[in-house]
Protein backbone atom coordinates (compact mmCIF):
# COMPACT_ATOMS: atom_id res chain seq x y z
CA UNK A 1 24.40 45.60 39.23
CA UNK A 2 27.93 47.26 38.85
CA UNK A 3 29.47 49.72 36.09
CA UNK A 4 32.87 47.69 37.11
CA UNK A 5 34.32 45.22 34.59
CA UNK A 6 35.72 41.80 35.33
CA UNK A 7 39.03 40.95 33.50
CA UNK A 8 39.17 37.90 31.99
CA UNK A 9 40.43 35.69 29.17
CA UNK A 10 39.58 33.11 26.46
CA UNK A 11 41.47 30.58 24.29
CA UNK A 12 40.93 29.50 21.09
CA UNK A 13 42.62 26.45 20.84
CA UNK A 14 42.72 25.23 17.42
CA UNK A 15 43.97 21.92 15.45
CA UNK A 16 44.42 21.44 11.80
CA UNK A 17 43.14 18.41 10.21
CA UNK A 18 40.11 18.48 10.66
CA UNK A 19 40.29 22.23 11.43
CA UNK A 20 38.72 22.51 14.97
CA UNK A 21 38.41 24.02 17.98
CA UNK A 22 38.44 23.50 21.85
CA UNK A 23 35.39 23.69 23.39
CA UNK A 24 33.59 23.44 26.69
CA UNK A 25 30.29 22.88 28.09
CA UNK A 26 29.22 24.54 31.42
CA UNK A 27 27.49 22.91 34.64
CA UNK A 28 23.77 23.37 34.40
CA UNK A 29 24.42 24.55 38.41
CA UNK A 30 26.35 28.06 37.38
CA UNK A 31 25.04 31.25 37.75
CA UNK A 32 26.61 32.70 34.46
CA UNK A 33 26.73 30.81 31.17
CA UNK A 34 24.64 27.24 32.63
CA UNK A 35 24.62 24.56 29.83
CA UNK A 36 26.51 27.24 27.12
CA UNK A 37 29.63 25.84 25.29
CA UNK A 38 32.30 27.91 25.40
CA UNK A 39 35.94 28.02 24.54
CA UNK A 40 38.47 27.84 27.66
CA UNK A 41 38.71 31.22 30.00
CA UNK A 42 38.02 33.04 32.98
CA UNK A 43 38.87 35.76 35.41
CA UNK A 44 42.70 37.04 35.00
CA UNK A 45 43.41 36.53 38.78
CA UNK A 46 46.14 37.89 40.81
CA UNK A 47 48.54 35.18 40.55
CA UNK A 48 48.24 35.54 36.90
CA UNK A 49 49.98 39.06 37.30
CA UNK A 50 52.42 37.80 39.48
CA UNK A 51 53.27 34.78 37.25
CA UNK A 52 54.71 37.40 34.55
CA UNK A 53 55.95 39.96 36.93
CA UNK A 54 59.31 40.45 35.90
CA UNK A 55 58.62 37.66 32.66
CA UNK A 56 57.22 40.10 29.94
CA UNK A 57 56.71 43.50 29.81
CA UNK A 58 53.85 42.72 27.57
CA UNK A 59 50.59 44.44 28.69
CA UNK A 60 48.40 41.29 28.12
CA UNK A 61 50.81 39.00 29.86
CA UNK A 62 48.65 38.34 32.71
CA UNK A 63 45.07 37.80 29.64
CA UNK A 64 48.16 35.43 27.89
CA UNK A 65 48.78 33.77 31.58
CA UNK A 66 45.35 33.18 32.26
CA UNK A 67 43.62 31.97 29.30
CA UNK A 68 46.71 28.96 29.17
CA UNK A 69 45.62 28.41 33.07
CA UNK A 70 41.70 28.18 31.89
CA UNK A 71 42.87 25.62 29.35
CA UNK A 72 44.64 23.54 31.92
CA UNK A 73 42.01 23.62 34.46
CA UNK A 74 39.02 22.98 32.47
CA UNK A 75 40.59 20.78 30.19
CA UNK A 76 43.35 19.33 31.60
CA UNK A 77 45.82 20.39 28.34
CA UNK A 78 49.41 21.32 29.13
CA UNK A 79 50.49 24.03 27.72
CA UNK A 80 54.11 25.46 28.32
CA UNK A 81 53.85 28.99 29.40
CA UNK A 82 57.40 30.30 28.89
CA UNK A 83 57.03 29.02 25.19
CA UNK A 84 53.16 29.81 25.06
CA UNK A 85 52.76 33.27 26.70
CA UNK A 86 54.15 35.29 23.54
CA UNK A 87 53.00 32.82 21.01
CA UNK A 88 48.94 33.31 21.76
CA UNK A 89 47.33 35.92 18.97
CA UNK A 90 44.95 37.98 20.50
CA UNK A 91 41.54 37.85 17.91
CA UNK A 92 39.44 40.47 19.99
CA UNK A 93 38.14 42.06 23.51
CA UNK A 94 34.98 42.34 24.27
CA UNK A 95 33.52 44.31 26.83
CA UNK A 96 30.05 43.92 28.08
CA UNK A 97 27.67 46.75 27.94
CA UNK A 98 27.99 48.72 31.26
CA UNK A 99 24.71 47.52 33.79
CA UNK A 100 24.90 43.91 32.94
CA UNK A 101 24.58 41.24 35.40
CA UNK A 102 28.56 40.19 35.07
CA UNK A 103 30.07 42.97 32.72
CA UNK A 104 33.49 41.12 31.63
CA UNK A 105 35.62 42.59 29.39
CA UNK A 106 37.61 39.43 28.32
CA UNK A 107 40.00 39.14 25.60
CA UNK A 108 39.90 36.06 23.17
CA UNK A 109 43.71 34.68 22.33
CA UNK A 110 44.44 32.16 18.96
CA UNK A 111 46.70 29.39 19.94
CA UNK A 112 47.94 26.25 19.10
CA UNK A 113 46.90 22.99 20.41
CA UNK A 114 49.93 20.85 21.28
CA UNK A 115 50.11 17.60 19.08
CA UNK A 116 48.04 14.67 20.23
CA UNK A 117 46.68 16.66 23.52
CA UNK A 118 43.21 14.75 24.44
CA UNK A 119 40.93 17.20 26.54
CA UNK A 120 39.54 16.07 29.82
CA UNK A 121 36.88 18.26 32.03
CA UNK A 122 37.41 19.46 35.14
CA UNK A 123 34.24 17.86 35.86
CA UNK A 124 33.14 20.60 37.90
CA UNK A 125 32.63 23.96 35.95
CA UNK A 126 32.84 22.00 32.94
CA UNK A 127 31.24 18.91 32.47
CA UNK A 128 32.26 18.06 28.96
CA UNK A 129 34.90 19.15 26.22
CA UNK A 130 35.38 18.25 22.62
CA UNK A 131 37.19 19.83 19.64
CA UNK A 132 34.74 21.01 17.17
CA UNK A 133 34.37 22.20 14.09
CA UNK A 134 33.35 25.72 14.02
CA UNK A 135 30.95 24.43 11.07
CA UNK A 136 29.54 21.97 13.02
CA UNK A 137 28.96 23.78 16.52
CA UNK A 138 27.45 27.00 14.25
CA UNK A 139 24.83 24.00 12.71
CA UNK A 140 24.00 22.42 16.21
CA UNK A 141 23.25 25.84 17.49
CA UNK A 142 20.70 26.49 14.33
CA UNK A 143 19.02 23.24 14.76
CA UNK A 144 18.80 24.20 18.79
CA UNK A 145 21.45 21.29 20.18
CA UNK A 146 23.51 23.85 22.26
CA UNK A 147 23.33 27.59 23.39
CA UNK A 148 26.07 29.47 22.75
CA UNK A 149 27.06 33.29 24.24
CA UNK A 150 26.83 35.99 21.48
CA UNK A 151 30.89 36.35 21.88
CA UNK A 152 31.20 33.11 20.99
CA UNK A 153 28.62 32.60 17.83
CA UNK A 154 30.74 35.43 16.49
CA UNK A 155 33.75 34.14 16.78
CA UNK A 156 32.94 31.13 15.87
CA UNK A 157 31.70 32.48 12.47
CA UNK A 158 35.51 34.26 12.23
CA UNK A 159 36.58 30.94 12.46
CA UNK A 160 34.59 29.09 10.04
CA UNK A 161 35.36 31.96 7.62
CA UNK A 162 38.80 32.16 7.99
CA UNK A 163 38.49 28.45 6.85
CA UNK A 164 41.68 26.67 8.35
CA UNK A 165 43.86 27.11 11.71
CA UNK A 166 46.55 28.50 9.36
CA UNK A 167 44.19 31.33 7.91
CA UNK A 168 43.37 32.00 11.16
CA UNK A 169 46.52 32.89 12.43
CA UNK A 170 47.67 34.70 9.40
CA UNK A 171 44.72 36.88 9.67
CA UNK A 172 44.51 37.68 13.14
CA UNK A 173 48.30 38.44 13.32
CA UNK A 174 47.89 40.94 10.32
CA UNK A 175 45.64 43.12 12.23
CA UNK A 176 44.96 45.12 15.45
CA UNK A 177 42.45 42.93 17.57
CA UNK A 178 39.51 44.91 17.53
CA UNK A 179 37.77 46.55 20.70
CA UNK A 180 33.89 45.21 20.75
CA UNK A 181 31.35 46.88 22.84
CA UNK A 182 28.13 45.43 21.98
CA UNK A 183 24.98 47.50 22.50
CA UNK A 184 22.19 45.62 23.83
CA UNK A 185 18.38 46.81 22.20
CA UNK A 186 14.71 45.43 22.00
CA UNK A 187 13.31 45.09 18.75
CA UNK A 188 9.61 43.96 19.01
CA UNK A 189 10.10 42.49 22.60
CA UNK A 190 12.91 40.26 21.29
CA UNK A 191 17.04 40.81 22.49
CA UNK A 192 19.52 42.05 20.11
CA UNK A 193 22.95 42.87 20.41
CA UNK A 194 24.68 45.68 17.88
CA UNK A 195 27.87 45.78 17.15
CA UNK A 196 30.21 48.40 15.24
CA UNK A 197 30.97 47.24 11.59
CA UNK A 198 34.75 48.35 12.03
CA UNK A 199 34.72 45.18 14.23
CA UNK A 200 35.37 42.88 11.53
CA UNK A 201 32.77 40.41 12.14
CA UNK A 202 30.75 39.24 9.51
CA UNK A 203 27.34 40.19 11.35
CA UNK A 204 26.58 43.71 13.08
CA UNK A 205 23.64 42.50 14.76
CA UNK A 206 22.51 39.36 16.50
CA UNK A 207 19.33 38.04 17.93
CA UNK A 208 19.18 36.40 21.44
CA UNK A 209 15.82 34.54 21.41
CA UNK A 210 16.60 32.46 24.78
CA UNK A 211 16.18 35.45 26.69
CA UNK A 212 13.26 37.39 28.52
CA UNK A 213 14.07 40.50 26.80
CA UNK A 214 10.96 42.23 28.18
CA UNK A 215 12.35 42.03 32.50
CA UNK A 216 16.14 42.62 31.42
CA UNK A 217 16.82 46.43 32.28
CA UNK A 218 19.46 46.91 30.12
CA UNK A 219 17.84 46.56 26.52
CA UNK A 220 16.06 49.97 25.45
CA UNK A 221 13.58 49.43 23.28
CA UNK A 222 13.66 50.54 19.16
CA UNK A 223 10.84 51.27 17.30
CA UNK A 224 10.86 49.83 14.06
């Protein structure tokens, strides 16, 4: 396993009425994230720097660049980068703790779906897409009808308690996307994740019962 982080990126693409958000589910065949929904994202590639080169001098140009690719892509929803890039809110990084199997540090973007857009999998790495209520997906995952990443539980919850797409915006524009670096623990055999109140999230620590916590390396155990 390597200390080295992957860049990558995630979009939030939301709709009002009903107030809902693009989501993906993953082949069963990949080696990272099998059967999870997720929102729209991946690696920030090297065409994704030179796509802005001499566009923005905005540091997260190339995040803003890729996460609208990812939605294209997996999705198949058009998005116009040159009145896009700047309009995307970024909600949060998050870096995986160092030792983990694929340590990303992604950063997760707010952004607008465009009117009447009707999502279409790639079919491939994605096998089916929906918008969602954030609600809804947070109920399925309770009663056991999809596994979701910890990342994405989390901000799902934002969502839900921000309460509209508007909201959203408003409140992720009005302050500094926070930096999460979630600490992975055992607590009697079982996976946790801890992250740092300052975050902003409504939880500080979250259970991961789908995984063998005991053979995973990079959980230390805490006695309670």
């Amino acid at each position: 396993m390597s200390n080295l982080s992957i860049p990558s990126a995630s979009l939030l693409l939301l709709r009002t009425d009903p107030f809902s958000v693009l989501m993906g589910k993953r082949n069963e065949g990949l080696v990272f994230g099998a059967n999870h929904w997720v929102f729209p994202g991946g690696r920030i590639d090297a065409a994704d720097h030179t796509a802005v080169a001499g566009v923005s001098n905005d540091p997260l140009a190339a995040a803003r660049h890729a996460a609208l690719r990812e939605a294209h892509e997996e999705a198949a929803i058009e998005l116009d980068v040159a009145s896009n890039l700047h309009a995307l809110v970024p909600l949060a990084r998050w870096i995986a703790p160092a030792g983990t199997s694929r340590r990303f540090d992604t950063w997760f973007f707010l952004g607008e779906a465009p009117a009447g857009a009707v999502p279409q999998a790639d079919g491939s790495e994605i096998i089916e897409v929906a918008f969602v209520e954030p609600i809804a997906m947070l109920l399925k995952l309770e009663r056991a009808e999809v596994e979701l990443l910890p990342p994405t539980v989390l901000n799902l919850r934002w969502l839900a308690a921000a309460g509209s797409a508007a909201a959203a915006f408003q409140q992720a524009a009005a302050r500094t996307a926070p930096l999460v670096e979630p600490e992975h623990f055992l607590r009697d055999g079982e996976a946790y994740i801890r992250i740092d109140a300052a975050t902003g999230y409504d939880i500080h620590e979250y259970h991961m019962p789908w995984r063998k916590a005991s053979t995973r390396r990079q959980y230390r155990s805490e006695e309670r």
